[in-house]
C-alpha atoms as a PDB file:
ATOM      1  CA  UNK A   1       1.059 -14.319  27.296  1.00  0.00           C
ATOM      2  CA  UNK A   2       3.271 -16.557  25.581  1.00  0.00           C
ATOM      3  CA  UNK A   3       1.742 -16.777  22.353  1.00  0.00           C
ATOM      4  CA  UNK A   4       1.105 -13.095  22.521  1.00  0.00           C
ATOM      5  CA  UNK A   5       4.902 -12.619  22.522  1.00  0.00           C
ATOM      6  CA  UNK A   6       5.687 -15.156  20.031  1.00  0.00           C
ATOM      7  CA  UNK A   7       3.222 -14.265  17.317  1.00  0.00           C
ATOM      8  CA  UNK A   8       3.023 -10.510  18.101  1.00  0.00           C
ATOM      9  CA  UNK A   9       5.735  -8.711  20.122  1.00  0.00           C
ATOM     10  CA  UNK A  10       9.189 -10.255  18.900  1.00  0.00           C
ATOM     11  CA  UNK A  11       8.396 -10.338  15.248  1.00  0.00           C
ATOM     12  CA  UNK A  12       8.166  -6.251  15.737  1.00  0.00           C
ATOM     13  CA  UNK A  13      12.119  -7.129  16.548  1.00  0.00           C
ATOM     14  CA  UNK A  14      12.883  -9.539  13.945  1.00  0.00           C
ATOM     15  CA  UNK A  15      12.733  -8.282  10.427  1.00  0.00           C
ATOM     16  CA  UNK A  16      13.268 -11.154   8.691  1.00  0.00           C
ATOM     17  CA  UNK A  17      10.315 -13.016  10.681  1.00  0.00           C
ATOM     18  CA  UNK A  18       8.029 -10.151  10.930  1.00  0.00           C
ATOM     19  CA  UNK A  19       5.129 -12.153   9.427  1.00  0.00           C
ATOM     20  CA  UNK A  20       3.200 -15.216  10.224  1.00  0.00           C
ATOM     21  CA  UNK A  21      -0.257 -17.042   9.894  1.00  0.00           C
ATOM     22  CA  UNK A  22      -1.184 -15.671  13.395  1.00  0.00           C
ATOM     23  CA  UNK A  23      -0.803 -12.147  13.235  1.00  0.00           C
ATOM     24  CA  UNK A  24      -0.922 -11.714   9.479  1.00  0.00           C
ATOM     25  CA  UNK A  25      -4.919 -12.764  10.284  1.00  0.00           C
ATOM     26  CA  UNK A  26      -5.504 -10.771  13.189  1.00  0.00           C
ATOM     27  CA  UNK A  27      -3.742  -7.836  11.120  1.00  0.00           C
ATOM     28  CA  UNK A  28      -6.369  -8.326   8.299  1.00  0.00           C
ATOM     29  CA  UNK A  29      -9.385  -8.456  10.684  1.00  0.00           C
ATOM     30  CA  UNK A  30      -7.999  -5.777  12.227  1.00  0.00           C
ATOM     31  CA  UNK A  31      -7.689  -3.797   9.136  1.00  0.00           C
ATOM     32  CA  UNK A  32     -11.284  -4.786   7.788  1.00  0.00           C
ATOM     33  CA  UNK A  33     -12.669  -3.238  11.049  1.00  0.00           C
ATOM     34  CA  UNK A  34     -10.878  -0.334  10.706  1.00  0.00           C
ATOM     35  CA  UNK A  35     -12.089   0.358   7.044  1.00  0.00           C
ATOM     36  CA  UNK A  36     -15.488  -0.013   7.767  1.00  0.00           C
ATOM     37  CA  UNK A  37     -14.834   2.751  10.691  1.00  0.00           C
ATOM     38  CA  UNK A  38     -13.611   4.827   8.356  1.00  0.00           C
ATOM     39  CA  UNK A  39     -16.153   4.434   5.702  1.00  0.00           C
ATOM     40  CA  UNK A  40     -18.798   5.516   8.305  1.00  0.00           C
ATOM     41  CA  UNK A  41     -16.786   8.842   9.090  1.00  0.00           C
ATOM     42  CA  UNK A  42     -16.627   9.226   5.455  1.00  0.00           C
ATOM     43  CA  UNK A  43     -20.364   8.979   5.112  1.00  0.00           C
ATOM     44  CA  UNK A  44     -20.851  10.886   7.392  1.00  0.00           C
ATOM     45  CA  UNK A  45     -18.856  13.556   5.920  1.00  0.00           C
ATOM     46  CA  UNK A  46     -21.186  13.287   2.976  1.00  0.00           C
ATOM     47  CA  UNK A  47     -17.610  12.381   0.765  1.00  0.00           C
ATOM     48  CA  UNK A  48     -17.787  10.746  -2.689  1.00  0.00           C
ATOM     49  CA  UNK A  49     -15.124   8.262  -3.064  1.00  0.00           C
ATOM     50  CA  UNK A  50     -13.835   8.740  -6.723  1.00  0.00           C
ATOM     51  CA  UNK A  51     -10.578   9.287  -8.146  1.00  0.00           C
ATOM     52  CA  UNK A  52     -10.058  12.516  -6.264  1.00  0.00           C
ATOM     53  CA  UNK A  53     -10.046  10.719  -2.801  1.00  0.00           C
ATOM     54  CA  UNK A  54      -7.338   8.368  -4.294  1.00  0.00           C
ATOM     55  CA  UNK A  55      -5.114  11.385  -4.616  1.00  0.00           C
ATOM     56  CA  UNK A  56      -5.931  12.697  -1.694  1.00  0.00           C
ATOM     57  CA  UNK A  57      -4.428   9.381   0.055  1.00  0.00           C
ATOM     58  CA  UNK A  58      -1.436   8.980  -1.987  1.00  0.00           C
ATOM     59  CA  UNK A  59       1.303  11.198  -0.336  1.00  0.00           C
ATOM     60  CA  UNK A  60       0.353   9.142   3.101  1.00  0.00           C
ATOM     61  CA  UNK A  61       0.971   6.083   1.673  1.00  0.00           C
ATOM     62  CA  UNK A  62       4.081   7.156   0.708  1.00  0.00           C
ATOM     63  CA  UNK A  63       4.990   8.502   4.354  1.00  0.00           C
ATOM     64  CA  UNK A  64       3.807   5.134   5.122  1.00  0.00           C
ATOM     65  CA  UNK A  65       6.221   3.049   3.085  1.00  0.00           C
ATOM     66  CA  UNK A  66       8.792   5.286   3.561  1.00  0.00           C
ATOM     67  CA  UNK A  67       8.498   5.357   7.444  1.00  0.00           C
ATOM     68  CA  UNK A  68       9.220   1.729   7.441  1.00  0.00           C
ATOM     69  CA  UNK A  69      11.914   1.890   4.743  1.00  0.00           C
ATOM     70  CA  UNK A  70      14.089   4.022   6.881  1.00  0.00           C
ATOM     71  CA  UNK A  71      13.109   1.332   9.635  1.00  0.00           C
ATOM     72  CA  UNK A  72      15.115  -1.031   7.980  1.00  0.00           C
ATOM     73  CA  UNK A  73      17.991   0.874   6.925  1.00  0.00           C
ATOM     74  CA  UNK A  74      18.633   1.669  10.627  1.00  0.00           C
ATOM     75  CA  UNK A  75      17.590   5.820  10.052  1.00  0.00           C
ATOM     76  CA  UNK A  76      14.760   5.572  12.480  1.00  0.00           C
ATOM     77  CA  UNK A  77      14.710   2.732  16.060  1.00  0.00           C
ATOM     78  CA  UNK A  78      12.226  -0.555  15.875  1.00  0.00           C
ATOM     79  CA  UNK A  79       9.050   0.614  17.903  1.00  0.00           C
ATOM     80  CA  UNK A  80       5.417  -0.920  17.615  1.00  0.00           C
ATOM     81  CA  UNK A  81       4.882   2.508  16.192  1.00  0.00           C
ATOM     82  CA  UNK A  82       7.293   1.892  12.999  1.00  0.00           C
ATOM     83  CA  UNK A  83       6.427  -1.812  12.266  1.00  0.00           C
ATOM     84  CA  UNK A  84       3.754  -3.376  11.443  1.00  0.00           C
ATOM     85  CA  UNK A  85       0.704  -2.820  12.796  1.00  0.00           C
ATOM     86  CA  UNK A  86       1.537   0.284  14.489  1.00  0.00           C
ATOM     87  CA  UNK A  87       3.124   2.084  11.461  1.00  0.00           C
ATOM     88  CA  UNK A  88      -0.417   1.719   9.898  1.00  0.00           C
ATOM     89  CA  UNK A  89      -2.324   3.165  12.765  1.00  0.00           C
ATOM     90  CA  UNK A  90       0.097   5.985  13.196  1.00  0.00           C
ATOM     91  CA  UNK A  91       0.166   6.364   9.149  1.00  0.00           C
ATOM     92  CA  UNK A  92      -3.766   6.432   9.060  1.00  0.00           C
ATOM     93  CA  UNK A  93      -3.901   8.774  12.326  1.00  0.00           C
ATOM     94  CA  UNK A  94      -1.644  11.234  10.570  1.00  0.00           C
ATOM     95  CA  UNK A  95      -4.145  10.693   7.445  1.00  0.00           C
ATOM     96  CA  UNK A  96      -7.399  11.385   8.915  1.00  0.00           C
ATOM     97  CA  UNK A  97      -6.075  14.239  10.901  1.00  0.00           C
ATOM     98  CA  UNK A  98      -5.145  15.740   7.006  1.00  0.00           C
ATOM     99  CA  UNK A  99      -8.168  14.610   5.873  1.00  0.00           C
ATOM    100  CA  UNK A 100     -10.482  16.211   8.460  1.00  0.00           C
ATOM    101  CA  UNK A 101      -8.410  19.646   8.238  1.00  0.00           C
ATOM    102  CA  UNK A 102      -9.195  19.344   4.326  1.00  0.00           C
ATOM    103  CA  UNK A 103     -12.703  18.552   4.907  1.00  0.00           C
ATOM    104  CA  UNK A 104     -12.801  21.891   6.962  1.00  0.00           C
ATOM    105  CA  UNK A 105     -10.715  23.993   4.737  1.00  0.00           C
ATOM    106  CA  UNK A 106     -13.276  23.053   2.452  1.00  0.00           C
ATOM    107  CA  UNK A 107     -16.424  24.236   4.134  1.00  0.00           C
ATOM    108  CA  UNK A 108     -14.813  27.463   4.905  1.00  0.00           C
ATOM    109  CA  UNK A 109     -12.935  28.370   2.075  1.00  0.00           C
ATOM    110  CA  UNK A 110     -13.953  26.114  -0.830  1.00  0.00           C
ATOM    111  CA  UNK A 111     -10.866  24.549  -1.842  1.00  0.00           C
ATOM    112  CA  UNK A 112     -11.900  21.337  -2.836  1.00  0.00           C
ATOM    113  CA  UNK A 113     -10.368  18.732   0.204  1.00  0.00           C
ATOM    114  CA  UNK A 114      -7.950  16.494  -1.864  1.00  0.00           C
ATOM    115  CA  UNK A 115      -6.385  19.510  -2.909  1.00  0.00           C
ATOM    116  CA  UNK A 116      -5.894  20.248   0.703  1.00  0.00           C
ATOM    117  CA  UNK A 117      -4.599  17.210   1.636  1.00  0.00           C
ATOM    118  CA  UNK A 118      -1.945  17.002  -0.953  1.00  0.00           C
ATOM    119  CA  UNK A 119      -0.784  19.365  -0.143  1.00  0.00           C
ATOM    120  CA  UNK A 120      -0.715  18.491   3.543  1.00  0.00           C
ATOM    121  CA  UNK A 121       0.785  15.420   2.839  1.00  0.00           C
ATOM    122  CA  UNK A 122       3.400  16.947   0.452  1.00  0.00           C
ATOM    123  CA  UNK A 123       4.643  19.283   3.111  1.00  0.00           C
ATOM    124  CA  UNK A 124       5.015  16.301   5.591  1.00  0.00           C
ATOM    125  CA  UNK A 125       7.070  14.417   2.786  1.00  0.00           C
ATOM    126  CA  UNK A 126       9.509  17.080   2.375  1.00  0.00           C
ATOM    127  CA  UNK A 127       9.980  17.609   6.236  1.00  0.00           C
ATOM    128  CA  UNK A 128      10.580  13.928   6.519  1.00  0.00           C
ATOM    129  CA  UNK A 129      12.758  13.384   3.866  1.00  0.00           C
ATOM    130  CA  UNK A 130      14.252  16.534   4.602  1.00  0.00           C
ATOM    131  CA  UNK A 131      15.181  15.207   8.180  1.00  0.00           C
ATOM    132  CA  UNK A 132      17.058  12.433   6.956  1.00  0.00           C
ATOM    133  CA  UNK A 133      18.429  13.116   3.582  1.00  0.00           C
ATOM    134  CA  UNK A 134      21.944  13.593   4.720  1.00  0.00           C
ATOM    135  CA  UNK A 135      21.791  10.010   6.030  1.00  0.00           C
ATOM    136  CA  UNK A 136      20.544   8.713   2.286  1.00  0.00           C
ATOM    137  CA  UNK A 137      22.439   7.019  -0.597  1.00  0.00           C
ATOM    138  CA  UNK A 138      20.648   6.249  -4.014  1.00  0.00           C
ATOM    139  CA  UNK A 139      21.299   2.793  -5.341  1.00  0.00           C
ATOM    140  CA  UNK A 140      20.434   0.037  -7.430  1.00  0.00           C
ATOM    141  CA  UNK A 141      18.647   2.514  -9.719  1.00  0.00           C
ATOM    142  CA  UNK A 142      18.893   0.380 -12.669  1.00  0.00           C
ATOM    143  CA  UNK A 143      16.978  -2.197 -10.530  1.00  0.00           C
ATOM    144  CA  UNK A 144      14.445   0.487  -9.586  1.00  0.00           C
ATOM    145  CA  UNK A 145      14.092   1.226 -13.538  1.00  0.00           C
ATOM    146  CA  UNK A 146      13.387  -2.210 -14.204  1.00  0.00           C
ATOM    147  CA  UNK A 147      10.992  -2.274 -11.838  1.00  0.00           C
ATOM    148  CA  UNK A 148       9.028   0.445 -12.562  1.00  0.00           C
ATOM    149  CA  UNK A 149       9.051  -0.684 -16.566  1.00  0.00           C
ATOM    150  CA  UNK A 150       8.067  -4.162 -15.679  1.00  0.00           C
ATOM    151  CA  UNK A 151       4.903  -2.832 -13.713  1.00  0.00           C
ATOM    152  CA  UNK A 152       4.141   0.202 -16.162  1.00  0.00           C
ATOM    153  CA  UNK A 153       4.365  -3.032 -19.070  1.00  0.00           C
ATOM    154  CA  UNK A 154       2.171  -5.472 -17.250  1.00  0.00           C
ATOM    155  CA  UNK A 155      -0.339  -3.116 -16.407  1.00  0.00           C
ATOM    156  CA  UNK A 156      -0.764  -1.704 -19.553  1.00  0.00           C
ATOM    157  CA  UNK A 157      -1.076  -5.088 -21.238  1.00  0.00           C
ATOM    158  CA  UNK A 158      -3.648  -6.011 -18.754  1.00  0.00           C
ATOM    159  CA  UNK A 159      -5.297  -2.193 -19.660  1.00  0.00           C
ATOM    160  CA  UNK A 160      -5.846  -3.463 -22.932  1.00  0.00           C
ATOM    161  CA  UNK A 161      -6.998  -7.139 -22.644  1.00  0.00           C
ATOM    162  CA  UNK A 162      -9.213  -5.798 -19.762  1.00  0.00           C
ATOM    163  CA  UNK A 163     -10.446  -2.855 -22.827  1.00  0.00           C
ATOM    164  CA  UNK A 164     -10.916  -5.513 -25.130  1.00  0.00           C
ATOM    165  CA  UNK A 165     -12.909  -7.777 -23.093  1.00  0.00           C
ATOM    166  CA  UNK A 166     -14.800  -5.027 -20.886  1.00  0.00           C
ATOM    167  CA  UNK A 167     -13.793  -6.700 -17.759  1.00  0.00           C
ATOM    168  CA  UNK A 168     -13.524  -3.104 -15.645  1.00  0.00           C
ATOM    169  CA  UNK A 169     -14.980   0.216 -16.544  1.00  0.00           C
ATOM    170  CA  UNK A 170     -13.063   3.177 -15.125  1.00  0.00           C
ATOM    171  CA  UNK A 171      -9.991   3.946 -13.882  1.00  0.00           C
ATOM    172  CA  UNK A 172     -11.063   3.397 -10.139  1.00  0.00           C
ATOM    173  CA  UNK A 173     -11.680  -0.184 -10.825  1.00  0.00           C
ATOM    174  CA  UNK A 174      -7.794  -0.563 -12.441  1.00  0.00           C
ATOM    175  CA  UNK A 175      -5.773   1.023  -9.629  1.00  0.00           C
ATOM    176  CA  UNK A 176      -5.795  -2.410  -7.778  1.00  0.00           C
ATOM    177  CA  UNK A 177      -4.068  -3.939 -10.939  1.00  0.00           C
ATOM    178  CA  UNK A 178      -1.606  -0.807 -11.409  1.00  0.00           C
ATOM    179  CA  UNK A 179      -0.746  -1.162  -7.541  1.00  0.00           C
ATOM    180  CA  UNK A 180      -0.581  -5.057  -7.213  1.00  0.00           C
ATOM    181  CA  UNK A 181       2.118  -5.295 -10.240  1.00  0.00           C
ATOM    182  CA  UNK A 182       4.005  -2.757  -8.909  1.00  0.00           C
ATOM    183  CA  UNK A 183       4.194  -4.931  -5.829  1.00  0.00           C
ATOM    184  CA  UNK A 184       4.849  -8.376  -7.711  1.00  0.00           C
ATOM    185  CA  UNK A 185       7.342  -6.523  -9.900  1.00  0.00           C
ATOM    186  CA  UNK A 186       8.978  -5.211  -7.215  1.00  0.00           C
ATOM    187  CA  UNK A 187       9.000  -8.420  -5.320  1.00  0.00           C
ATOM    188  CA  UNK A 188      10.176 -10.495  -8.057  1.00  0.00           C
ATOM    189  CA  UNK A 189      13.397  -8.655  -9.168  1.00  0.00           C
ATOM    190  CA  UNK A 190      14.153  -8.045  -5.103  1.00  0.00           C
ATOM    191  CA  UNK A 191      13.871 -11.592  -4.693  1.00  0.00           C
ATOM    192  CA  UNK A 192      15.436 -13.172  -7.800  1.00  0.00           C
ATOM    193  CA  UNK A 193      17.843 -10.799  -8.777  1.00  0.00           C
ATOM    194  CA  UNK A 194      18.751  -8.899  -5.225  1.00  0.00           C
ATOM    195  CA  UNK A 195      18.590 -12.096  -3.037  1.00  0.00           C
ATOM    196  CA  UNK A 196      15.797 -10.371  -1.001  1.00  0.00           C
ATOM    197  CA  UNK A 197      13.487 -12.065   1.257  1.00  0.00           C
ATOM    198  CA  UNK A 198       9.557 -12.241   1.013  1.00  0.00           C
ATOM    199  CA  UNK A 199       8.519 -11.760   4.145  1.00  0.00           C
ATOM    200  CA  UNK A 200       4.890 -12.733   4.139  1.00  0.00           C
ATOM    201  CA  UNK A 201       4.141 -16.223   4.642  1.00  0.00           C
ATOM    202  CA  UNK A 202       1.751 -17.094   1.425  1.00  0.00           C
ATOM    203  CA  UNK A 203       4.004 -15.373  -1.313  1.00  0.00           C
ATOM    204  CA  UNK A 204       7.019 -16.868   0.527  1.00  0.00           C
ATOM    205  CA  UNK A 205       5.966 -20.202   0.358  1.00  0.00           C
ATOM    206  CA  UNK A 206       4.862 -20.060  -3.331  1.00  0.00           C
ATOM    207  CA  UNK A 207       8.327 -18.705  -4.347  1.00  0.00           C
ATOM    208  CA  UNK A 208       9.980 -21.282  -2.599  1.00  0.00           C
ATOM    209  CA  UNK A 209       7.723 -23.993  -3.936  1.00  0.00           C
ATOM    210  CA  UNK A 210       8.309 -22.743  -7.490  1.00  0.00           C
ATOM    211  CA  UNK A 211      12.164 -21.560  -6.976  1.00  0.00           C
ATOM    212  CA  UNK A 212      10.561 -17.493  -8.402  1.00  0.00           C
ATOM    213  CA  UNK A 213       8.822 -14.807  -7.027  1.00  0.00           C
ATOM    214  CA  UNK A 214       7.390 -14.495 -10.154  1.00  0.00           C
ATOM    215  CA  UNK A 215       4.564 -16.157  -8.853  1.00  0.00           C
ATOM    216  CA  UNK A 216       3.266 -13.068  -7.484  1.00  0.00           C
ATOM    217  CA  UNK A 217       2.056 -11.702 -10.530  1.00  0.00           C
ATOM    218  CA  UNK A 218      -0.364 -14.665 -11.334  1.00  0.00           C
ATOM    219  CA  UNK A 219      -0.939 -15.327  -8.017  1.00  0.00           C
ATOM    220  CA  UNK A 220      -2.239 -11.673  -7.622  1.00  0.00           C
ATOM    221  CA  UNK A 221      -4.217 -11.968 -10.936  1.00  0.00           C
ATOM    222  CA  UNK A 222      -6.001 -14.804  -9.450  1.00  0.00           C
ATOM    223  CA  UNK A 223      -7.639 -12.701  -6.424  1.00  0.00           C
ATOM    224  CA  UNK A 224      -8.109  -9.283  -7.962  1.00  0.00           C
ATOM    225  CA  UNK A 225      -9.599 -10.793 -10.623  1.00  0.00           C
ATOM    226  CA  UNK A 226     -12.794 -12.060  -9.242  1.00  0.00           C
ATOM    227  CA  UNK A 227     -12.228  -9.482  -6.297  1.00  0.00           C
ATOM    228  CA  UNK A 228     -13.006  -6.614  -8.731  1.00  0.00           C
ATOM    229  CA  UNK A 229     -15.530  -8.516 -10.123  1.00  0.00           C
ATOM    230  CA  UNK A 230     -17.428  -9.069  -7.322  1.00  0.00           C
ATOM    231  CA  UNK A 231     -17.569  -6.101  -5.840  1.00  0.00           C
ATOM    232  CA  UNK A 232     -18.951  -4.165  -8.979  1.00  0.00           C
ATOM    233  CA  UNK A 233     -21.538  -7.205  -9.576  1.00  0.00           C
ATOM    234  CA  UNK A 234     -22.814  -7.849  -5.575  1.00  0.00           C
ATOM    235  CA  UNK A 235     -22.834  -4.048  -4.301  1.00  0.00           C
ATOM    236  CA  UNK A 236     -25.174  -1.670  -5.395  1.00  0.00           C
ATOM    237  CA  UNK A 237     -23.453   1.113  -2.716  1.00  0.00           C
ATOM    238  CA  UNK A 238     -21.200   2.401  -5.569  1.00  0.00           C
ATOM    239  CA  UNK A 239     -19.531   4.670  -2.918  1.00  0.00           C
ATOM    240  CA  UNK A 240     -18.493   1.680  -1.102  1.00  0.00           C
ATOM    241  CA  UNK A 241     -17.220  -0.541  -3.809  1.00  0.00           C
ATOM    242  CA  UNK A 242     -15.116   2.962  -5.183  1.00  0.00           C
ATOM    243  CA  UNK A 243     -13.802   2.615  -1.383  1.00  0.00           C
ATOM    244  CA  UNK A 244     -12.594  -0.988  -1.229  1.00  0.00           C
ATOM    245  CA  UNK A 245     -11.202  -0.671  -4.791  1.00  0.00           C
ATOM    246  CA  UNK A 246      -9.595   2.124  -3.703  1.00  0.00           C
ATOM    247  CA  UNK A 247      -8.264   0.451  -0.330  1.00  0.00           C
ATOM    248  CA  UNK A 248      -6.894  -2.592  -1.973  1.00  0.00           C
ATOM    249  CA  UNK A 249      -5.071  -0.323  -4.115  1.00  0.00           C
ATOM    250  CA  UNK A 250      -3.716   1.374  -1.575  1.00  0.00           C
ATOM    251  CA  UNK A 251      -2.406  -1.889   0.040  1.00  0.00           C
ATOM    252  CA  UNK A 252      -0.318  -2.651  -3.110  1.00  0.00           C
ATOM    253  CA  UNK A 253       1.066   0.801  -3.835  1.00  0.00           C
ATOM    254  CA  UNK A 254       2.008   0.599  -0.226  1.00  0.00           C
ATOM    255  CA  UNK A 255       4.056  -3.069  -0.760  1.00  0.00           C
ATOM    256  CA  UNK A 256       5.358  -1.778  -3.847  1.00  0.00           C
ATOM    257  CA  UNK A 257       6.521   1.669  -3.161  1.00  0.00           C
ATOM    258  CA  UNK A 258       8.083   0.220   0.257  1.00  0.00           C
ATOM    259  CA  UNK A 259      10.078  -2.452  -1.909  1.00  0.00           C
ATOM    260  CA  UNK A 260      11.231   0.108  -4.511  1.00  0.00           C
ATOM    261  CA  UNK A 261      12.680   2.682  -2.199  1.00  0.00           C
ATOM    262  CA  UNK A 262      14.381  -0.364  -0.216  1.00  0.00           C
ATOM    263  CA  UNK A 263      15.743  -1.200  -3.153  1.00  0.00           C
ATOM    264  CA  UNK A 264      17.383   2.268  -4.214  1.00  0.00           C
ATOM    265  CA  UNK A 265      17.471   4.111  -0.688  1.00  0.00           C
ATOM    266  CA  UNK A 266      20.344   2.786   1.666  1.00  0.00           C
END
């Protein structure tokens, strides 16, 4: 019970600590399960994962980021349910329940689902933002800017050398590298320009190591990299490489987008 507290109950109660070795693997297995159980839903839905399913995801990772955002600036209480891992369950609940209504909105009216669910997932954004938008002050934005520049310019630099050497085909196979430097981007100016703190033990000790988080953005390169590679060469299950492309670019969008809006929402 001991370790149970100390590796998983007060880090939900200590920002600044809210990561470690321990749970930051049990998190991961936790999350590989989960995407398998989801795949299997998915299959049996008869859904092709392409660039329309990545659409259909993005307003919820959004919520997601946001939920946790307004976490830290004190809007919403600390629960298990608005820290990590709980704000991913409940984020991927509220998800799947969109999805499914989609899914059947689809079947009986032939609206194509992703349509559906942005739309879903749009009207929950504007009710939640709505709910708390009196309490919200824009800042930083110059920071923001730079942020978003520095991850619009990396990733298009790698779009070309990637063009030139025909390392991916598609633009499924490049959201991982579009979400990833939006994540080191963000992390590197939030660290070395805002005095912010990395919070996940790997990245952290890198950037302390080297005295910059900009570390992240090789340090990402050298696991998406052969990642991406991988999966296209080893799996012949196209719909499930298009899904874990698609989920580790939805892990980065959700880093970065969380960092950005810390950085500009108070």
């Amino acid at each position: 019970m001991g370790l149970i507290e100390q590796y998983f109950i007060e880090p939900i109660y200590d920002p600044a600590g809210a990561y470690n070795l321990v749970n930051t693997t049990v998190y991961a297995i936790i999350a590989i399960v989960a995407l398998f159980g989801i795949y299997k839903l998915i299959q049996k839905l008869n859904i092709h994962i392409d660039n329309k399913f990545f659409y259909a995801i993005f307003p919820f990772i959004i919520l997601g980021s946001s939920l946790r955002v307004f976490v830290d600036s004190e809007i919403y209480k600390i629960s298990f349910w608005t820290v990590s891992p709980g704000i991913y369950i409940l984020t991927a609940a509220i998800f799947l329940s969109a999805f499914l209504l989609s899914f059947l909105i689809e079947k009986y009216t032939k609206i194509e689902y992703w349509k559906s669910s942005i739309a879903i997932g749009a009207g929950i954004l504007i009710l939640h933002f709505s709910l708390v938008a009196s309490r919200l002050e824009l800042t930083n934005l110059v920071y923001g800017a730079a942020m978003l520049g520095l991850a619009a310019g990396i990733s298009f630099l790698l779009y070309f050398v990637f063009k030139l050497t025909k390392f991916t085909s598609g633009i499924k196979n490049f959201l991982p590298f579009q979400a990833h430097m939006l994540d080191a981007a963000t992390t590197f100016i939030a660290v070395d320009f805002l005095g912010a703190i990395e919070k996940h033990p790997i990245p952290a000790l890198s950037s302390a190591f080297l005295g910059t988080a900009a570390i992240m953005f090789p340090l990402k390169l050298l696991v998406l990299i052969p990642l991406v590679y991988y999966l296209n060469k080893e799996f012949e299950d196209k719909n499930l490489v298009n899904y874990f492309i698609i989920a580790v670019a939805v892990l980065g969008f959700a880093e970065g987008i969380r960092n950005l809006l810390t950085v500009i929402i108070t």
